[in-house]
Protein backbone atom coordinates (compact mmCIF):
# COMPACT_ATOMS: atom_id res chain seq x y z
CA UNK A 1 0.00 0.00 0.00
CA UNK A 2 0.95 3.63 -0.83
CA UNK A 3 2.73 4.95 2.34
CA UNK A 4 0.53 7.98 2.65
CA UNK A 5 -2.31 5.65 3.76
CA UNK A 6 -2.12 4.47 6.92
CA UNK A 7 -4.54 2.20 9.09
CA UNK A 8 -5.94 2.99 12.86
CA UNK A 9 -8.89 2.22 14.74
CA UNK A 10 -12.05 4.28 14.19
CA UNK A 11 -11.96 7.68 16.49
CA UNK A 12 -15.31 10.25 17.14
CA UNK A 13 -14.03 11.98 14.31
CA UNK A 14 -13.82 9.82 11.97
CA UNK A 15 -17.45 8.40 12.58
CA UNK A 16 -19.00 10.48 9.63
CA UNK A 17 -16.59 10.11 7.05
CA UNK A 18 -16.54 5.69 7.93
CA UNK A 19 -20.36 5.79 7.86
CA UNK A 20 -20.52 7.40 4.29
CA UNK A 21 -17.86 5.29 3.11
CA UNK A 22 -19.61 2.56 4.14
CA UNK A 23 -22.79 2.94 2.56
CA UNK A 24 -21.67 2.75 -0.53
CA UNK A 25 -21.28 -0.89 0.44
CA UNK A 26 -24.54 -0.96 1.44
CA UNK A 27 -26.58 1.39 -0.94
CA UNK A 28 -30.03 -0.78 -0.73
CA UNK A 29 -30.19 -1.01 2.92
CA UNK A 30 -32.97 0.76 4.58
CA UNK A 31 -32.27 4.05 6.71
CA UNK A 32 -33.13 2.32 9.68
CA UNK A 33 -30.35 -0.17 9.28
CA UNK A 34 -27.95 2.54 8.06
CA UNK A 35 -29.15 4.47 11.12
CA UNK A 36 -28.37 1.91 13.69
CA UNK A 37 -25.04 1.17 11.69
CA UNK A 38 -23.69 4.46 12.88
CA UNK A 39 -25.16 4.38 16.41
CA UNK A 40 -22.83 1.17 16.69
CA UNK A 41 -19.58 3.35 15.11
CA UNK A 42 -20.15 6.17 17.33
CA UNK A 43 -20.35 3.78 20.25
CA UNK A 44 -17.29 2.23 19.51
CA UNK A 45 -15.38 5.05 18.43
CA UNK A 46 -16.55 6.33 21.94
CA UNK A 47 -14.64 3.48 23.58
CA UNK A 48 -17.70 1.30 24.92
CA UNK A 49 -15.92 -1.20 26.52
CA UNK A 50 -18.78 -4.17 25.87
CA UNK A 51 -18.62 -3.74 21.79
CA UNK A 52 -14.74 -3.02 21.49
CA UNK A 53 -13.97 -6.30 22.96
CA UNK A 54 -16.12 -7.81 20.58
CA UNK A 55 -16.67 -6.28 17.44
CA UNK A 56 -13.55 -4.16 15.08
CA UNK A 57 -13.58 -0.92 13.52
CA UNK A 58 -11.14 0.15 11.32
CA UNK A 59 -10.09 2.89 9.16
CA UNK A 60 -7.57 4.05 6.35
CA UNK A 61 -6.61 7.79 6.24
CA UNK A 62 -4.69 9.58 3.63
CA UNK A 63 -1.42 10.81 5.88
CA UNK A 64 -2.17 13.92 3.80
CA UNK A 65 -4.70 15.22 3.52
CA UNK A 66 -6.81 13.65 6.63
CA UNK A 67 -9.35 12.53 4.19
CA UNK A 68 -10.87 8.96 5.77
CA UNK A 69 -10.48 6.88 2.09
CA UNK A 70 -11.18 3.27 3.59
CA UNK A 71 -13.48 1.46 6.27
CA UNK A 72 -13.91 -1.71 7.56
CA UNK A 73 -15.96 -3.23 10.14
CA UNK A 74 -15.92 -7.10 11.84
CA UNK A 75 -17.18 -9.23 15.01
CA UNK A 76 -19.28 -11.88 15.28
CA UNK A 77 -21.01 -13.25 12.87
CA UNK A 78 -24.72 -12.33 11.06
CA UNK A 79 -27.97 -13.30 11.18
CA UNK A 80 -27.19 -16.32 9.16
CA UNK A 81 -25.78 -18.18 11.67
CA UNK A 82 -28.21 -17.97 14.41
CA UNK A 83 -30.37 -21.28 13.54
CA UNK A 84 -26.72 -22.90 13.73
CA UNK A 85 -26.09 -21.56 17.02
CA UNK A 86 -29.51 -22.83 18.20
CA UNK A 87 -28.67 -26.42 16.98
CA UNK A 88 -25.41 -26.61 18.32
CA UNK A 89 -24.42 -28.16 21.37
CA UNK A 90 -24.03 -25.48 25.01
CA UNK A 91 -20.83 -26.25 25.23
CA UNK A 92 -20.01 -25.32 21.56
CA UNK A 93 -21.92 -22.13 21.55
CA UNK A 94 -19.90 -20.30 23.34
CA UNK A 95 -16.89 -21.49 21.40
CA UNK A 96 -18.48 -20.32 18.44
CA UNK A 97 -19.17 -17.12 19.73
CA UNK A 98 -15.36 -16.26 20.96
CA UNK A 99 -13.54 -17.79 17.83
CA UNK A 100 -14.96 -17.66 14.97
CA UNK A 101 -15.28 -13.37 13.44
CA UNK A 102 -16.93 -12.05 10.28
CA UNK A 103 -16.05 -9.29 8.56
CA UNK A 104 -19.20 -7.19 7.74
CA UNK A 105 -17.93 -4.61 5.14
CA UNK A 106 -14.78 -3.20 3.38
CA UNK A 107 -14.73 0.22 1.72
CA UNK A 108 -12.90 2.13 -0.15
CA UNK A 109 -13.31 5.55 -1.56
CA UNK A 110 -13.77 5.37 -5.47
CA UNK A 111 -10.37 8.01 -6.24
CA UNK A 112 -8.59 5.62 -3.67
CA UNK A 113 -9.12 2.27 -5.31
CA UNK A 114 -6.37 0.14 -6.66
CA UNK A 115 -3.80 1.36 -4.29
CA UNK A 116 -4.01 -1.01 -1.75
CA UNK A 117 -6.42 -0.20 0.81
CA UNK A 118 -8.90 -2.75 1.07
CA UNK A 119 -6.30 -5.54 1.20
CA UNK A 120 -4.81 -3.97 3.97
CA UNK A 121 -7.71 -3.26 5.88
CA UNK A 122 -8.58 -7.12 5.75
CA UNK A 123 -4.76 -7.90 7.28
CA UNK A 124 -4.87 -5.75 9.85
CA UNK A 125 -8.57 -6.71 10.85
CA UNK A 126 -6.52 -10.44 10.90
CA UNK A 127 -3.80 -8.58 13.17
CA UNK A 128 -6.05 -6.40 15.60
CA UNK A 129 -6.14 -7.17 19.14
CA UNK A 130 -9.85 -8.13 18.98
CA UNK A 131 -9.31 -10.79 15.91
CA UNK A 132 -6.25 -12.36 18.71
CA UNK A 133 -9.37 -14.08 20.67
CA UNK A 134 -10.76 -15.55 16.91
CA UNK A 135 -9.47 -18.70 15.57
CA UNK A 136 -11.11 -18.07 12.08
CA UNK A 137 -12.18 -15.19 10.40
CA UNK A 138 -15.29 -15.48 7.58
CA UNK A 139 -16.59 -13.25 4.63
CA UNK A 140 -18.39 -13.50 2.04
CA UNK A 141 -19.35 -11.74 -1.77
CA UNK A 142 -20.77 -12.46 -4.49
CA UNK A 143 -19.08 -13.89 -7.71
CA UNK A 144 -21.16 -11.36 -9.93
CA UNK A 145 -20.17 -8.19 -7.97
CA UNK A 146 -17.44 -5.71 -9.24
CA UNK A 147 -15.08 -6.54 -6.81
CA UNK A 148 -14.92 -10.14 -6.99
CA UNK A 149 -11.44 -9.94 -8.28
CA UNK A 150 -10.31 -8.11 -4.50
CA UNK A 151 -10.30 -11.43 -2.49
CA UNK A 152 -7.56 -13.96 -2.36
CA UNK A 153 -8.14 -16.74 -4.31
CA UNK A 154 -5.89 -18.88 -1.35
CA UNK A 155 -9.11 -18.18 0.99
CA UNK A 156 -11.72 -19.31 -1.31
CA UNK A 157 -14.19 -21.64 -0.38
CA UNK A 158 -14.65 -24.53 -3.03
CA UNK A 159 -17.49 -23.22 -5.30
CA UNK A 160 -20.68 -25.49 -4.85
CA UNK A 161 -19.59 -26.86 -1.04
CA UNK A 162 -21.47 -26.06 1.99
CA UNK A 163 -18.61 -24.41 4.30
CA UNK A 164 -18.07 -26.98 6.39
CA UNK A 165 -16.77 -27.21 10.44
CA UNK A 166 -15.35 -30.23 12.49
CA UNK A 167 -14.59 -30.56 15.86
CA UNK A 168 -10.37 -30.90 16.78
CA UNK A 169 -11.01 -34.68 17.54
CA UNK A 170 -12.22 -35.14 13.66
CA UNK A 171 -15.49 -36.87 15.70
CA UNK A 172 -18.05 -34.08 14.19
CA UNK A 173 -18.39 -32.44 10.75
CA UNK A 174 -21.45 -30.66 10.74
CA UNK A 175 -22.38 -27.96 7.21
CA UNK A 176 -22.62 -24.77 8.57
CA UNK A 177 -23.67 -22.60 5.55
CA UNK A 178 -25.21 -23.47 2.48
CA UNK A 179 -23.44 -21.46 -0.40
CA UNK A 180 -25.82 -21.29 -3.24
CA UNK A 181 -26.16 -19.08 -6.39
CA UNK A 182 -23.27 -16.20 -7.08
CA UNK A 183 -22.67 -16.50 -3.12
CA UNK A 184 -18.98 -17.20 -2.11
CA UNK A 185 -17.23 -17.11 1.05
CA UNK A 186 -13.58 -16.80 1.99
CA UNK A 187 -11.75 -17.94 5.33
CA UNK A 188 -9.18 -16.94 6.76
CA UNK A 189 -6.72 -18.86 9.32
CA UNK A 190 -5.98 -16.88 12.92
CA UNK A 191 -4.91 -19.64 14.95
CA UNK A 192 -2.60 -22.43 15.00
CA UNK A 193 -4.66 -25.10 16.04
CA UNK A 194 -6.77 -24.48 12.55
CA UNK A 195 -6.25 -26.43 9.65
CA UNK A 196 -7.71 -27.80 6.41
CA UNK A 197 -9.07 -31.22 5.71
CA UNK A 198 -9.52 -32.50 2.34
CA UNK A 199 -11.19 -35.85 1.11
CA UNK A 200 -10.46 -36.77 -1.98
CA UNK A 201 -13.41 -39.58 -2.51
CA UNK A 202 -15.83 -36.94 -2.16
CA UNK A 203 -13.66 -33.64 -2.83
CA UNK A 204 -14.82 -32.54 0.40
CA UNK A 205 -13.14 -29.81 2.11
CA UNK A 206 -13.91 -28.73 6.04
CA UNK A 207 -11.96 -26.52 9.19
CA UNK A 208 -10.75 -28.38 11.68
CA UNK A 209 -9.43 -26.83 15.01
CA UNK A 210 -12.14 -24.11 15.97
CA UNK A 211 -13.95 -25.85 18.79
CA UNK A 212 -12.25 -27.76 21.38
CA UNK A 213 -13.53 -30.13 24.55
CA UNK A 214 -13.97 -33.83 25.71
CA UNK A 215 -16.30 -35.70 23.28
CA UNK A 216 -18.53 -36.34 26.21
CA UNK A 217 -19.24 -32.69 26.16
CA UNK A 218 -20.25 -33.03 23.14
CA UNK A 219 -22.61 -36.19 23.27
CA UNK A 220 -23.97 -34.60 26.65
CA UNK A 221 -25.56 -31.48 24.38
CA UNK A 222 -26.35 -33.63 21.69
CA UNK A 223 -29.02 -34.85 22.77
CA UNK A 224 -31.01 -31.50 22.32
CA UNK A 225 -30.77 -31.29 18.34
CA UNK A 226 -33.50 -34.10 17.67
CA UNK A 227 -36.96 -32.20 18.64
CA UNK A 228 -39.57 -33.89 20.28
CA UNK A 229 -41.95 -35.73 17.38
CA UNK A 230 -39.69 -35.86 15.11
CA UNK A 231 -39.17 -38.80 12.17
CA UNK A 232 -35.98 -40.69 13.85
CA UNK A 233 -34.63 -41.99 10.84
CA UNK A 234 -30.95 -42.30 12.05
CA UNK A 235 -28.40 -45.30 10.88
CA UNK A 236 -28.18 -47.76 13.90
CA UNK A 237 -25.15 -49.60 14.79
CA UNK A 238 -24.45 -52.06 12.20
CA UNK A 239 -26.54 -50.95 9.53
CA UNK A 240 -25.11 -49.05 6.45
CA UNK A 241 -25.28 -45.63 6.29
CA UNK A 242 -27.77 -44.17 4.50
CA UNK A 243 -28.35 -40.84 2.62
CA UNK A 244 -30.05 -37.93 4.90
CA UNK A 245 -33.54 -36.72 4.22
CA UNK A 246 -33.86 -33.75 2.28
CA UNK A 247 -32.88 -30.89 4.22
CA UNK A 248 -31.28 -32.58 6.69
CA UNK A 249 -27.75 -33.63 7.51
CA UNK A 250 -26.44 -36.65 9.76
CA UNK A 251 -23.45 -36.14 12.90
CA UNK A 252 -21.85 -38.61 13.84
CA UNK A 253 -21.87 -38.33 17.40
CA UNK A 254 -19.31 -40.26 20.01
CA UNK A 255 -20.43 -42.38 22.76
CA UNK A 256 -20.01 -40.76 26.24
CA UNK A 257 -16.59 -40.45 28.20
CA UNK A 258 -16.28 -44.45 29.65
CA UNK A 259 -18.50 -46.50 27.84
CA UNK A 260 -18.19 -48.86 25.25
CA UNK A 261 -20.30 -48.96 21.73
CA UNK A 262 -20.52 -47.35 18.17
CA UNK A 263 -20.56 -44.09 18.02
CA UNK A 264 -24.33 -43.05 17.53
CA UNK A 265 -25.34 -40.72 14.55
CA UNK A 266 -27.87 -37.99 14.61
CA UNK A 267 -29.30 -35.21 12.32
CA UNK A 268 -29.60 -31.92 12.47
CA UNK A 269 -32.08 -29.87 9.90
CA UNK A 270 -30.43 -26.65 8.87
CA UNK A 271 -32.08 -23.32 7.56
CA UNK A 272 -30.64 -21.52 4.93
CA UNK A 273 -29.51 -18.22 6.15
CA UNK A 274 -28.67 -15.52 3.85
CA UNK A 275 -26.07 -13.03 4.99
CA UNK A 276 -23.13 -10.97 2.73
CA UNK A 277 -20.41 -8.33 3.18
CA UNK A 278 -21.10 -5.90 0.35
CA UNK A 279 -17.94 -4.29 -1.04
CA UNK A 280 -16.86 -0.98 -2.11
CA UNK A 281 -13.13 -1.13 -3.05
């Protein structure tokens, strides 16, 4: 990047100039979104102690001049992944919550594009002290949009997989996101403990390394996916494993801490959750 840019946490006043970036990333939101948007900036730029240790706000200024050129903004992630979070087990949710980030938007001002910016905004969302308590940081675009061409191919999710999370013990490999149309998502690495697991008899690619804990944790909250009255159509022990109803996907689940037996399997119905960074580079 040029070195009369240079990259700092959001301040009062740079609130205005962030915001209005940041709607061009966003130009078919409604005002009441938009609205809200800014209450959260001028909170954090404020120093409120309960979203700073949470969420990121970033900015790129033009040594210069002063003029705010770039904006980006990250934390936990969107509306898309709270029927996940309902479905997964208590002593995952929390997990989830603490180590896995989003980044919302990335913007750039139009006679500042090309330069730079926006790629270093992402790396030193990666590098901020908030980002230090995530183990993987998300986004996603779509393929269609002008900008496509910004993000790393190296952090690409395969096109036409569902982004998919396992547990460090390899015991659970549950779809988290369903990635249809023009919508792609990237990934990005903060922790050593993450990795990437490829098999190559179904070309399937998933994260290890995000949630940690006994497997009898796990089994323990298990238990709670399966709702009362509903079709248990799950493999037993001994029978071959059969494809998932539509709409519905199959964890294999471990036996509890001390006992003997196949590990049991059990399903979990996902809803498809719709949620985007829109770009302005």
């Amino acid at each position: 990047m040029d070195e009369r840019y240079r990259i700092h946490d959001l301040t009062p006043s740079d609130v205005d100039a962030a915001e209005a970036l940041l709607q061009l990333a966003a130009e078919k939101q409604p005002a009441g979104v938009r609205a809200a948007k800014k209450m959260l900036l001028e909170l954090m730029a404020a120093g409120n102690s309960v979203l700073n240790d949470c969420r990121l706000a970033l900015v790129a200024e033009d040594a210069t001049t002063g003029q705010i050129v770039g904006a980006t903004t990250a934390g936990i992630t969107g509306l898309w992944s709270h029927p996940v979070l309902n479905r997964l087990p208590d002593a995952y949710r929390p997990q989830w919550l603490e180590r896995i980030g989003e980044l919302h938007e990335v913007a750039v001002h139009p006679e500042h594009r090309r330069r730079g910016i926006g790629t270093q905004l992402l790396q030193h969302a990666c590098a901020h002290r908030v980002a230090h308590r995530w183990r993987l940081l998300l986004w996603s675009f779509h393929a269609d949009s002008p900008d496509a061409a910004f993000h790393p191919a190296p952090a690409m999710w395969p096109v036409g997989q569902e982004f998919r999370l396992s547990e460090l013990y390899g015991q659970i490999a549950m779809p988290v996101r369903k990635l249809t149309g023009d919508l792609r998502l990237c990934t990005a690495a903060l922790h050593p403990a993450v990795k990437y697991l490829h098999n190559p008899d179904s070309d399937q690619r998933e994260v290890t390394g995000v949630f940690t804990g006994p497997p009898g944790e796990v089994h323990d909250g298990r238990a709670a996916v399966i709702a009362a009255g509903e079709h248990d159509d799950r493999p037993r022990p001994g029978q071959r494993h059969r494809k998932p109803p539509m709409g519905q996907v199959w964890l294999a689940v471990p036996p509890p801490v001390g006992t003997a037996g196949t590990a049991m399997t059990s399903y979990l119905a996902l809803e498809n959750g719709a949620s985007e960074i829109e770009l302005a580079r």
